[in-house]
Protein backbone atom coordinates (compact mmCIF):
# COMPACT_ATOMS: atom_id res chain seq x y z
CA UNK A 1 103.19 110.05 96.38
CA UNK A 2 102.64 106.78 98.42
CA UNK A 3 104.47 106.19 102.17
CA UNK A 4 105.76 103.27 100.04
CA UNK A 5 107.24 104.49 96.63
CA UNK A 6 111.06 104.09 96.97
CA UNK A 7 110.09 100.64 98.31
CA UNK A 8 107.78 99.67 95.20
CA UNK A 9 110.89 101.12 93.03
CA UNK A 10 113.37 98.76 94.74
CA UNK A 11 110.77 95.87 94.59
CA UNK A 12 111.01 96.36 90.88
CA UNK A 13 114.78 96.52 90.60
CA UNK A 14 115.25 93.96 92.35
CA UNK A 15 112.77 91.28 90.31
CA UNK A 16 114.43 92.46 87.22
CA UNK A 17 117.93 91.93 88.73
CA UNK A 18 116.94 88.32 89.65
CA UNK A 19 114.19 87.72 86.88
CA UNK A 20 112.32 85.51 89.12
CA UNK A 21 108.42 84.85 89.32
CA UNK A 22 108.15 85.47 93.38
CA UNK A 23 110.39 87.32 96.09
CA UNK A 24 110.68 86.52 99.83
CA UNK A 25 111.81 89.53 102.45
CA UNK A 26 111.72 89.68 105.61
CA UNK A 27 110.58 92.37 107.33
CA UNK A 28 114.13 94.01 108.33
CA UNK A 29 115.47 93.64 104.56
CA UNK A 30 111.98 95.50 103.49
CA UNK A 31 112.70 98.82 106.17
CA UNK A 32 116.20 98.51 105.30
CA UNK A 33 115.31 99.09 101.43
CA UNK A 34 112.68 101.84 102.08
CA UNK A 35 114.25 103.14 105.34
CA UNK A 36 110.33 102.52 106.96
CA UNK A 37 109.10 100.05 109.33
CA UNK A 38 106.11 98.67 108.51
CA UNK A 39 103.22 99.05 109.95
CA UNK A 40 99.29 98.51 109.34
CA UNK A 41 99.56 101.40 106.08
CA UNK A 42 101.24 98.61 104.52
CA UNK A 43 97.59 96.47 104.11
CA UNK A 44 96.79 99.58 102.62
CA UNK A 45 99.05 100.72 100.04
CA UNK A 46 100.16 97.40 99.00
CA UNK A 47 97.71 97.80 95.84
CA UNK A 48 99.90 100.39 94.49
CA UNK A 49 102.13 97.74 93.64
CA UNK A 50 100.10 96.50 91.28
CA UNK A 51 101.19 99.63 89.01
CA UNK A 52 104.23 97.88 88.79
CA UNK A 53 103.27 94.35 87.46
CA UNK A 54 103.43 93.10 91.39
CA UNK A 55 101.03 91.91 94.30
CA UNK A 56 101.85 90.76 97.60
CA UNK A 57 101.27 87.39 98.09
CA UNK A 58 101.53 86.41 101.44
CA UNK A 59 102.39 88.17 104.63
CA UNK A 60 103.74 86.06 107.25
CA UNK A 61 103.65 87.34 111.03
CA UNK A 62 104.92 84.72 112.25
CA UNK A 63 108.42 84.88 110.29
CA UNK A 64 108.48 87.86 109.32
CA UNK A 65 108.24 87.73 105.83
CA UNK A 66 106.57 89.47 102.86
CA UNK A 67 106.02 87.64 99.77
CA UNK A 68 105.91 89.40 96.59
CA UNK A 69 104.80 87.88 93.20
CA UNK A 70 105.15 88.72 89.57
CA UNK A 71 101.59 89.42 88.07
């Protein structure tokens, strides 16, 4: 079980609620969903997403922001 699971499981809920190709969070919505901060692991255990049909796109430092794509 990955650090990351209930977030990947929200991640898909919440493309197939808006049935878009790409989804920006920001940090704060993303620990608020999976009740984590995140940290370095993330870099790590982003790849499980792929599982799902999902990558991570971009991660922004600078605003804060995680962007998730459709595969």
């Amino acid at each position: 079980m990955s650090k990351y699971d209930l977030l990947w499981e929200k991640i898909d809920l919440l493309f197939k609620q808006a049935g878009k190709e790409q989804l920006t969070l920001k940090f704060e919505e993303i620990e608020n969903l999976c009740g984590k901060t995140i940290d370095h692991s993330f870099l790590t255990y982003k790849k499980d997403l792929q599982k799902l049909g999902y990558t991570v796109k971009k991660i922004s430092l600078k605003e804060k922001t995680i962007i998730f794509e459709r595969i």
